[in-house]
N, C-alpha and C. Protein backbone atom coordinates (compact mmCIF):
# COMPACT_ATOMS: atom_id res chain seq x y z
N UNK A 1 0.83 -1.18 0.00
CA UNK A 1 0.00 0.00 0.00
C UNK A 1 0.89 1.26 0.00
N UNK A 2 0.63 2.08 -0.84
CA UNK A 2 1.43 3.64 -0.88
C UNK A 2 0.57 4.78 -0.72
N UNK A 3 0.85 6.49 -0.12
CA UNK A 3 -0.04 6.72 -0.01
C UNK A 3 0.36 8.07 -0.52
N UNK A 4 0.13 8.78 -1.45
CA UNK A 4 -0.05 9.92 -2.51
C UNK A 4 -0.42 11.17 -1.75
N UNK A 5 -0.02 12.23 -1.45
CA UNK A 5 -0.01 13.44 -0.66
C UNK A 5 -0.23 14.36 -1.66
N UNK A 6 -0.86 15.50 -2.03
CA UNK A 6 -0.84 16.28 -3.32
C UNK A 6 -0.94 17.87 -2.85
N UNK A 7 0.24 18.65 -2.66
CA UNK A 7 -0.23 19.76 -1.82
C UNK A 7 0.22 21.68 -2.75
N UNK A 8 -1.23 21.32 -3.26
CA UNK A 8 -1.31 22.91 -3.80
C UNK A 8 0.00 24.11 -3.24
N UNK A 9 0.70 24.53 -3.61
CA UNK A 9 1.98 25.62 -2.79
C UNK A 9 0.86 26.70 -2.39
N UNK A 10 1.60 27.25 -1.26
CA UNK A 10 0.90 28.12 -0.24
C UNK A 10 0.61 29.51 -1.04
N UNK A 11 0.00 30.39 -0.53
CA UNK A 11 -0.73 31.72 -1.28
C UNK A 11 0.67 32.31 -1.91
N UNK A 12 0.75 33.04 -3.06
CA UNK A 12 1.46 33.81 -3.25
C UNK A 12 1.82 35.00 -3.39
N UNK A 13 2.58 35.47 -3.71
CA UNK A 13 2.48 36.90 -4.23
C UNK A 13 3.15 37.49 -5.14
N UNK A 14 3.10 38.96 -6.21
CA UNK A 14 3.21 38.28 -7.59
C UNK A 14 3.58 40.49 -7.25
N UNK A 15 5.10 40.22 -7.05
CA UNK A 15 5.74 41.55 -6.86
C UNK A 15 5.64 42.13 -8.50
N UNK A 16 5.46 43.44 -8.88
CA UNK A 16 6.07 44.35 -10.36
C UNK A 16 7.24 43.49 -10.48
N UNK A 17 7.09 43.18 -12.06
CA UNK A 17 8.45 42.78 -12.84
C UNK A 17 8.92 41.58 -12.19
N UNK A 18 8.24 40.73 -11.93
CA UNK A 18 8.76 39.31 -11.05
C UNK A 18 8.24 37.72 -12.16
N UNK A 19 8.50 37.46 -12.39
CA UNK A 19 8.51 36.22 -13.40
C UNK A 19 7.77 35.24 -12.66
N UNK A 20 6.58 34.38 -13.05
CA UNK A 20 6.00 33.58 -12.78
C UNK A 20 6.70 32.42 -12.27
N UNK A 21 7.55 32.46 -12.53
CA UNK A 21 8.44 31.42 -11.71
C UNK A 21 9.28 31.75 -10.54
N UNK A 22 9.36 33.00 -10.18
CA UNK A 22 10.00 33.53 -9.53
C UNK A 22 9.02 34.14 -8.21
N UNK A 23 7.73 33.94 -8.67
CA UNK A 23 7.23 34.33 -7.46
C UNK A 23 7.39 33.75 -6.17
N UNK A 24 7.45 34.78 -5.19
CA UNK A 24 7.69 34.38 -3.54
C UNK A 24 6.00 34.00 -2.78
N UNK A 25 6.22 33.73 -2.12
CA UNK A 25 5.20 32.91 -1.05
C UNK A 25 4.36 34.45 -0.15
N UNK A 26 3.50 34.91 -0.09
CA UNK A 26 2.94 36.04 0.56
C UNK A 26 2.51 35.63 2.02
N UNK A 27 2.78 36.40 3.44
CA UNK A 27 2.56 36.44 4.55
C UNK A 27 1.81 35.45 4.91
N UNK A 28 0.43 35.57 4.05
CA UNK A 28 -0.63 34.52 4.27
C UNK A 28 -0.02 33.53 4.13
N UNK A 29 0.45 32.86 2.98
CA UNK A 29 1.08 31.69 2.35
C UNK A 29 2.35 31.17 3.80
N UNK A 30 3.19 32.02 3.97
CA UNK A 30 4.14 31.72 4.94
C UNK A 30 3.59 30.82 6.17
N UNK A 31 2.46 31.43 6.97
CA UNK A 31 1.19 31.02 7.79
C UNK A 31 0.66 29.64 7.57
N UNK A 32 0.00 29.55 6.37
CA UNK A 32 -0.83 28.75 6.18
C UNK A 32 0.21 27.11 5.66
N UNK A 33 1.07 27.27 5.27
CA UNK A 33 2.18 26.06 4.97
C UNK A 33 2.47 25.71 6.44
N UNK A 34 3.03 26.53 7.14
CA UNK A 34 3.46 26.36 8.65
C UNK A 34 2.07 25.73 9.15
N UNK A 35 1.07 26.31 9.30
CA UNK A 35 0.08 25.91 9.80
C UNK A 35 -0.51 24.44 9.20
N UNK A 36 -0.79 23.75 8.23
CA UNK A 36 -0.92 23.19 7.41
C UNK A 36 -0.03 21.70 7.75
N UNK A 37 1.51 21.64 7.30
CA UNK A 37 2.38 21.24 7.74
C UNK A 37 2.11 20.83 9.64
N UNK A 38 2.26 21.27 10.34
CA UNK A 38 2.19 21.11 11.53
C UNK A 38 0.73 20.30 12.02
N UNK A 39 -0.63 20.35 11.32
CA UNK A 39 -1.74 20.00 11.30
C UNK A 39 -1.51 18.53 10.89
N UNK A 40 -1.06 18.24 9.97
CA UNK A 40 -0.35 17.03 9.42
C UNK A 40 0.40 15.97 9.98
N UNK A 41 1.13 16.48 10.23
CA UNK A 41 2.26 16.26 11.25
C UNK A 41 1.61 15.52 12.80
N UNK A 42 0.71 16.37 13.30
CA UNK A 42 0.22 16.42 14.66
C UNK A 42 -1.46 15.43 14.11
N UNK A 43 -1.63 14.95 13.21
CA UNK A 43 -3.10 14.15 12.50
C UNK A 43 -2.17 13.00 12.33
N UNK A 44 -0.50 12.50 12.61
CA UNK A 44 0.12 10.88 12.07
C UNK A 44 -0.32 10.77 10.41
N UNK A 45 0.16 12.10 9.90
CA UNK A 45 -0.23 11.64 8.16
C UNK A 45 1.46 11.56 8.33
N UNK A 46 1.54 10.39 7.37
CA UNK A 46 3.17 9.99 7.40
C UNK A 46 3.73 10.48 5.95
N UNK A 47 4.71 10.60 6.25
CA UNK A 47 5.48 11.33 4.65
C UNK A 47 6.96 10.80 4.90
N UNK A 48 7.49 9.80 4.18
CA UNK A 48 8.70 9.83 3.66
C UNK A 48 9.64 10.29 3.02
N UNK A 49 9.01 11.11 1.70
CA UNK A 49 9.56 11.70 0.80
C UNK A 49 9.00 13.47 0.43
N UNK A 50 9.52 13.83 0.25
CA UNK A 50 8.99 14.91 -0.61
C UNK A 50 9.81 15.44 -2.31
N UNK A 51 8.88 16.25 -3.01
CA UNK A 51 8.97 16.43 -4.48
C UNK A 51 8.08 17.34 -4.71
N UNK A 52 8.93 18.31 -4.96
CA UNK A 52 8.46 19.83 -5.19
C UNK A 52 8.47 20.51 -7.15
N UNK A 53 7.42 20.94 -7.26
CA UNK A 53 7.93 22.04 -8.48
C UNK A 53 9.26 23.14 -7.84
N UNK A 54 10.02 23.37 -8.87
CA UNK A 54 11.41 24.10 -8.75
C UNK A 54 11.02 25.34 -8.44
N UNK A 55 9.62 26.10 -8.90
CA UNK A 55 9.13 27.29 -8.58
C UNK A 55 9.28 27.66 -7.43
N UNK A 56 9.46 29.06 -6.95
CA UNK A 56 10.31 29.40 -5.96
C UNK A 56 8.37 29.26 -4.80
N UNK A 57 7.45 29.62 -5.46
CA UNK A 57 6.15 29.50 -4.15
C UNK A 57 6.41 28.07 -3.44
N UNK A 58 6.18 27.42 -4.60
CA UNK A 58 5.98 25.69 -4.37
C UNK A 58 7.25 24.98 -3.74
N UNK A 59 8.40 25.39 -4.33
CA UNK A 59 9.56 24.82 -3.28
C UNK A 59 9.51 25.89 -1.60
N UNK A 60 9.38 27.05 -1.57
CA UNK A 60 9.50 27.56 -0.38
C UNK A 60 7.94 26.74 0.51
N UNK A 61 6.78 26.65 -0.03
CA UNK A 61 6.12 25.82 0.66
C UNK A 61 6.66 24.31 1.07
N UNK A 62 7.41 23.38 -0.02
CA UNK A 62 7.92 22.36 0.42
C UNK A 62 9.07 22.78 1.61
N UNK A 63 9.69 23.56 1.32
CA UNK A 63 10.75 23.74 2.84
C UNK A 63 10.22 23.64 4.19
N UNK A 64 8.79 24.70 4.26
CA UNK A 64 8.42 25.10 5.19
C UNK A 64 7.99 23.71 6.00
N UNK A 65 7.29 22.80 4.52
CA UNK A 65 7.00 21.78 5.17
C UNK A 65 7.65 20.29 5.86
N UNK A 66 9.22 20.85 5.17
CA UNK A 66 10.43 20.09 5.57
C UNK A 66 11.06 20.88 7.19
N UNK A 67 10.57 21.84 6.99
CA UNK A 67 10.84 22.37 8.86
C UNK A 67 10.46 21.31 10.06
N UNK A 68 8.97 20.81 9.19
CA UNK A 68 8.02 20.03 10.04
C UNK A 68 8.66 19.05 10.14
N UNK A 69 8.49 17.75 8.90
CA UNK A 69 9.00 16.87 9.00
C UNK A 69 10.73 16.12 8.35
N UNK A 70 11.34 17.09 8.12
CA UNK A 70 12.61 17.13 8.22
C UNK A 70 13.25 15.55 7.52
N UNK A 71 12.87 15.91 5.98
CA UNK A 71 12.91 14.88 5.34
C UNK A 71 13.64 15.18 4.36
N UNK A 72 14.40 14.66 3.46
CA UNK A 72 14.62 14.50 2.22
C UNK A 72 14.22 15.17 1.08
N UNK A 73 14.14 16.07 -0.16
CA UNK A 73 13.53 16.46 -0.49
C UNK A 73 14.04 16.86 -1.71
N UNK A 74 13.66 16.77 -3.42
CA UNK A 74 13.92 16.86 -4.34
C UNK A 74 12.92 18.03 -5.35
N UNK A 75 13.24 18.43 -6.34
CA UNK A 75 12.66 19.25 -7.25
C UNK A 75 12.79 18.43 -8.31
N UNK A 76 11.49 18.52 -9.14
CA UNK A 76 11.38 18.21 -10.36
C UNK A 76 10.33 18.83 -10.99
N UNK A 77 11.37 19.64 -12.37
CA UNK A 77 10.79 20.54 -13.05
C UNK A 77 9.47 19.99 -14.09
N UNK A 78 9.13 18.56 -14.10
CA UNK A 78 7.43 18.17 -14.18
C UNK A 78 6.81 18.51 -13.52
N UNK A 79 6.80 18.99 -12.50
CA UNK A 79 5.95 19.68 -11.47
C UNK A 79 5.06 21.01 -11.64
N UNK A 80 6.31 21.48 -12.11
CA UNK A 80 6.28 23.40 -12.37
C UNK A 80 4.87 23.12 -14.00
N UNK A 81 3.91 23.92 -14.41
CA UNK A 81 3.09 23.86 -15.31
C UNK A 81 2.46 22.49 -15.90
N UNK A 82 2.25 21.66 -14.85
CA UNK A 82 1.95 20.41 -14.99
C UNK A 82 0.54 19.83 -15.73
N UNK A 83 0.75 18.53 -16.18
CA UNK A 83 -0.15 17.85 -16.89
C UNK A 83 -0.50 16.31 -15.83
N UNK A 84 -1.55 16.06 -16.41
CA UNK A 84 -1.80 14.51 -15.29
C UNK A 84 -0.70 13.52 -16.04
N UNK A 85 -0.05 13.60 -17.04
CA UNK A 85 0.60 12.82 -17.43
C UNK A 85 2.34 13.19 -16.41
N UNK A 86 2.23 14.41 -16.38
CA UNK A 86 3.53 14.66 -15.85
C UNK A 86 4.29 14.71 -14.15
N UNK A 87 1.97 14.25 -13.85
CA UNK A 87 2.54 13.73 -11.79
C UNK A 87 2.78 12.27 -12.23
N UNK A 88 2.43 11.81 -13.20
CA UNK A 88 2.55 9.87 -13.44
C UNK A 88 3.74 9.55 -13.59
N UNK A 89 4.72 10.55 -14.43
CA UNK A 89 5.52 10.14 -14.79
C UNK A 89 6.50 10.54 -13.61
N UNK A 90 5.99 11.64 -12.55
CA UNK A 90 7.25 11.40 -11.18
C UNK A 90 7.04 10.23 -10.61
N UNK A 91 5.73 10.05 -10.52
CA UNK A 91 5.22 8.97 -9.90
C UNK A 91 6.31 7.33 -10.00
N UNK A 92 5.98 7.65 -11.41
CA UNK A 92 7.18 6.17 -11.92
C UNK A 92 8.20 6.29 -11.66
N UNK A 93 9.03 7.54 -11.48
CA UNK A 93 10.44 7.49 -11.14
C UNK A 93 10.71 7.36 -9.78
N UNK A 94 9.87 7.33 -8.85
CA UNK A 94 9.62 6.69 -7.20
C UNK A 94 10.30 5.74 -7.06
N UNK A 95 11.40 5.48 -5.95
CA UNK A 95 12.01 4.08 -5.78
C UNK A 95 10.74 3.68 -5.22
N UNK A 96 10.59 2.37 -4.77
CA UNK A 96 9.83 1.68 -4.15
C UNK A 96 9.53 1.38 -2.66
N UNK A 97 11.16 1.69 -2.15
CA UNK A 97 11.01 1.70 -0.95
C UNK A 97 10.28 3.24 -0.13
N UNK A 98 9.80 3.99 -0.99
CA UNK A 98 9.10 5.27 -0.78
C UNK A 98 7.58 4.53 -0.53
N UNK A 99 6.90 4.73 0.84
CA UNK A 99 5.83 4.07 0.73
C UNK A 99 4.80 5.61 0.88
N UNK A 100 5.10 6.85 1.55
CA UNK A 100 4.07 8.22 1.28
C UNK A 100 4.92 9.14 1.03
N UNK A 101 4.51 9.80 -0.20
CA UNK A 101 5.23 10.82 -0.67
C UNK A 101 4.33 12.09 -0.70
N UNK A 102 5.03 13.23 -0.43
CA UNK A 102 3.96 14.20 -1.00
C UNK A 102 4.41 15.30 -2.25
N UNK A 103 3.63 15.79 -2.78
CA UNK A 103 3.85 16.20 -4.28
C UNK A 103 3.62 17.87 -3.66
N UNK A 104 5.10 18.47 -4.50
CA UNK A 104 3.88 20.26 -4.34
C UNK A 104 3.83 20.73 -6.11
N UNK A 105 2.80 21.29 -5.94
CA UNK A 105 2.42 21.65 -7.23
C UNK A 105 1.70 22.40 -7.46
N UNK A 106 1.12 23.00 -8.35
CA UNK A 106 0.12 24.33 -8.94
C UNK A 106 -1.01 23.72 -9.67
N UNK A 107 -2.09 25.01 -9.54
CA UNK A 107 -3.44 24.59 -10.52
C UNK A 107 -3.10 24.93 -11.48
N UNK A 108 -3.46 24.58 -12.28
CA UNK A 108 -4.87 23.99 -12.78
C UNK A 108 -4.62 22.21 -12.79
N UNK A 109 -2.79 22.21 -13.10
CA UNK A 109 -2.76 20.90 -13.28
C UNK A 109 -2.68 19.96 -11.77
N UNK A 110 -2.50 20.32 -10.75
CA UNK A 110 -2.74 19.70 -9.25
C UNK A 110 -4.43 19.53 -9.10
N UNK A 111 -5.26 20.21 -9.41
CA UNK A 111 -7.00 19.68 -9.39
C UNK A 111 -7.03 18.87 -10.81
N UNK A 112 -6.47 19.66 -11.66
CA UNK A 112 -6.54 18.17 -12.56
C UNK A 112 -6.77 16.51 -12.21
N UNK A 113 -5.72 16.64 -11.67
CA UNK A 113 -4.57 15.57 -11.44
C UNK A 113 -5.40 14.23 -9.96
N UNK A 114 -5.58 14.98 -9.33
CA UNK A 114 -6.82 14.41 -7.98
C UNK A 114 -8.09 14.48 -9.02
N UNK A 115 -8.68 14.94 -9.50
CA UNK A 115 -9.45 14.96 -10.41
C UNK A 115 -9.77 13.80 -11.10
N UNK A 116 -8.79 13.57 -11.72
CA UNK A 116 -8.42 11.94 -12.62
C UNK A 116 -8.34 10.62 -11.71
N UNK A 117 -7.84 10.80 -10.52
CA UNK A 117 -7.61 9.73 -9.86
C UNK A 117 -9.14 9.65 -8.50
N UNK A 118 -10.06 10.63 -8.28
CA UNK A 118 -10.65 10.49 -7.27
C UNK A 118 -11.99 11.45 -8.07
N UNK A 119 -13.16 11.45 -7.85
CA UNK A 119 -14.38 12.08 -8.26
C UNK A 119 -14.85 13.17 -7.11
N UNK A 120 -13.73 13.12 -5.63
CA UNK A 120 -14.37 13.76 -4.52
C UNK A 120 -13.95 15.16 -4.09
N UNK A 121 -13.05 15.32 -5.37
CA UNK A 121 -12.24 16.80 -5.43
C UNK A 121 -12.47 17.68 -6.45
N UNK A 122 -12.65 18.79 -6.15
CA UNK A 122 -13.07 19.92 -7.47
C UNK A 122 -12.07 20.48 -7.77
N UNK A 123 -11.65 21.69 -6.91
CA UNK A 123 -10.98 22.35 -6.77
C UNK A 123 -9.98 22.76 -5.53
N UNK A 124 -8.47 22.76 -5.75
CA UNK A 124 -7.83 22.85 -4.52
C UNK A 124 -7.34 24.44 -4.51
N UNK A 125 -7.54 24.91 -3.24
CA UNK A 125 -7.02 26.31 -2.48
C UNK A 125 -6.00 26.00 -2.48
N UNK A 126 -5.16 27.26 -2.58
CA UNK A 126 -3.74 27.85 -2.10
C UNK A 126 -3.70 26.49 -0.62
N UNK A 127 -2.57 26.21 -0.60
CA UNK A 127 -2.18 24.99 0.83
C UNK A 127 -3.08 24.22 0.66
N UNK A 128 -4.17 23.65 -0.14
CA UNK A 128 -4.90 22.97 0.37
C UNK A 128 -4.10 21.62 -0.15
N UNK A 129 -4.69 20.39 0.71
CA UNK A 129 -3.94 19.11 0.51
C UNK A 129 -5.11 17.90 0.61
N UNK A 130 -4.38 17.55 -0.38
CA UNK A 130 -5.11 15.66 -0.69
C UNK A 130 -4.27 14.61 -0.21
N UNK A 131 -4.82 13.63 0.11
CA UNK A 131 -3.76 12.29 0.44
C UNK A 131 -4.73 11.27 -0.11
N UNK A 132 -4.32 10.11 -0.69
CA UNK A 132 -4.56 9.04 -1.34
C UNK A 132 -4.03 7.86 -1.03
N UNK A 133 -5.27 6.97 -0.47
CA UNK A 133 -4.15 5.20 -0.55
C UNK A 133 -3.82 4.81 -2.49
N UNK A 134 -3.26 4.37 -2.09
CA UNK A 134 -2.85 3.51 -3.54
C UNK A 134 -2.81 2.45 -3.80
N UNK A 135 -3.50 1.65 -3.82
CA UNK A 135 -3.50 -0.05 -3.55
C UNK A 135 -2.27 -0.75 -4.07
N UNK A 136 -1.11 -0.47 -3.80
CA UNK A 136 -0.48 -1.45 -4.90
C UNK A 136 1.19 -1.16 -4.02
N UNK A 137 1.87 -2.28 -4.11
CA UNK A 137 3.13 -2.13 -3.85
C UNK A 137 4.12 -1.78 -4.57
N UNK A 138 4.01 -1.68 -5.59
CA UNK A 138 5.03 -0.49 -6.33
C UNK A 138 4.60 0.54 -7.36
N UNK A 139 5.19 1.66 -7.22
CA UNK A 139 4.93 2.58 -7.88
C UNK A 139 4.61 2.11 -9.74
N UNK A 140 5.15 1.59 -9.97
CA UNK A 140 5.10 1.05 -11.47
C UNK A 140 3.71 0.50 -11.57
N UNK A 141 3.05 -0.02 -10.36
CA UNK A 141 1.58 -0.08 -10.82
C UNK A 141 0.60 0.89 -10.11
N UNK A 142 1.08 2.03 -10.38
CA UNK A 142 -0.22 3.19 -10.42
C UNK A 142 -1.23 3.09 -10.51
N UNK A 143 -0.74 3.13 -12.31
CA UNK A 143 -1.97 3.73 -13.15
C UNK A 143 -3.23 2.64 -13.32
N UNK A 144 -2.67 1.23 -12.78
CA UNK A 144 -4.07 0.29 -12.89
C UNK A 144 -4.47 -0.05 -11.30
N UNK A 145 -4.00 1.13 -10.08
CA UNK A 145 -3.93 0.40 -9.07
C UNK A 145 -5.74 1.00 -8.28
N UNK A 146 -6.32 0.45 -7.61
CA UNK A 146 -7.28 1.36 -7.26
C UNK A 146 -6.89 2.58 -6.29
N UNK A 147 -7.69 3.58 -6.26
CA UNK A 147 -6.97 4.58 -5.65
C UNK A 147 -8.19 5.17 -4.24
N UNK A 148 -8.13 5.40 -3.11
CA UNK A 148 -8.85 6.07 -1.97
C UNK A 148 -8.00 7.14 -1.54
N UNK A 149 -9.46 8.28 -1.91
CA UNK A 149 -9.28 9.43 -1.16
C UNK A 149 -8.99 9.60 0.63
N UNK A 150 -8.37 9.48 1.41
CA UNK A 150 -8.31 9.30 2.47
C UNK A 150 -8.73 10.86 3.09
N UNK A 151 -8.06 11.83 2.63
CA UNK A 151 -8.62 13.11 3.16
C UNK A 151 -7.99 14.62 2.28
N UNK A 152 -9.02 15.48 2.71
CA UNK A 152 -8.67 16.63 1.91
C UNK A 152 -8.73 17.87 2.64
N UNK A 153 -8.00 18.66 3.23
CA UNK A 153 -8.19 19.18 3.96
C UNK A 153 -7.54 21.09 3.67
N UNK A 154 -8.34 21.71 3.68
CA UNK A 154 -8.01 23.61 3.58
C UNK A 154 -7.59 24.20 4.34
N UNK A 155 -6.78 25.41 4.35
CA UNK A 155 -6.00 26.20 5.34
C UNK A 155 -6.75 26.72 6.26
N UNK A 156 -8.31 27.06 5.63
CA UNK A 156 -9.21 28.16 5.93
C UNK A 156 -10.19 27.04 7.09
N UNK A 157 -9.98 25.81 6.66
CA UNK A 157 -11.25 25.02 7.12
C UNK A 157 -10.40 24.11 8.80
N UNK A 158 -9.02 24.17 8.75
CA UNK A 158 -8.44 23.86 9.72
C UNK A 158 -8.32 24.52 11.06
N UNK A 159 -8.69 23.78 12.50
CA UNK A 159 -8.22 24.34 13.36
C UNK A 159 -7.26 23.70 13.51
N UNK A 160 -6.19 24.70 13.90
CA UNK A 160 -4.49 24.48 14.76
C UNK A 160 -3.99 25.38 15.64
C-alpha cells in the first residue's frame, strides 16, 4: 500500500516585474504552509519523501513543510506547469522503498490531477492538501492500481 499526498503551494504573491516562476510565497502563504504542515504532522499523516515544483512558491512551501518533518527532499521541473501525465511520470520514477510521498504543485494541473484519480475533489485552495491510498506495492503499478481518497483538507477550514 502507498499513499499519494498532493499539496497545492501556499498563497502567493506576484511583486512588479517578477517572473511567474519567480514568485515568492505572501505572509498569508508563509502562515498557512506552517500551519498546514504542523496540522499534518500532529493528524500521524506519514510522509517519507517529498517532491516539489522548482518554482520558488511551491519549493518555499515544500521547505516550510520540511521544517516540520525534516525529510529529504527533491525538485522536479514536471511539477512546475503540470499535466496529469507529468505527476505519473514522477510517480514512476519513485524508488519503491518510498511508501508516502507528498507532491507540491500548482493549478490547474494539481485539481486536474486528484481529479483523474478520485471524483471527490473539485478544486484545490492555495495549501490545500489531498492524500490518497494507492493499492499497490510499487509505484510502477499506479496507473491500474485502485486509488482512496483518504482526506482533503483547507488552510481556511483547519483548526491548529
Amino acid at each position: 500500500m502507498k499513499k499519494l499526498i498532493l499539496v497545492r503551494h501556499a498563497k502567493s504573491d506576484w511583486p512588479e516585474e517578477t517572473e511567474d516562476f519567480d514568485r515568492p510565497l505572501a505572509d498569508k502563504g508563509l502562515q498557512d504552509a506552517l500551519k498546514m504542515s504542523k496540522f499534518l504532522k500532529n493528524s500521524s499523516v506519514a510522509i517519507d519523501y517529498l517532491v516539489s515544483s522548482p518554482a520558488v512558491r511551491a519549493l518555499n512551501t515544500c521547505k516550510i513543510f520540511n521544517q516540520t518533518y525534516r525529510l529529504n527532499y527533491i525538485t522536479n521541473e514536471k511539477l512546475y506547469n503540470p499535466s496529469e501525465n507529468n505527476f505519473q511520470s514522477v510517480i514512476y520514477d519513485l524508488n519503491d522503498d518510498v511508501n508516502s510521498v507528498a507532491f507540491f504543485s500548482h493549478n490547474n494541473g494539481i485539481s486536474n490531477f486528484a481529479n483523474s484519480i478520485s471524483e471527490d475533489i473539485f478544486h484545490f485552495p492555495t495549501c490545500g492538501v489531498a492524500g490518497f491510498e494507492i493499492n499497490c506495492d510499487s509505484w510502477s503499478q499506479f496507473d491500474g492500481a485502485d486509488k482512496k481518497l483518504l482526506f482533503f483538507y483547507e488552510p481556511n477550514k483547519i483548526q491548529f
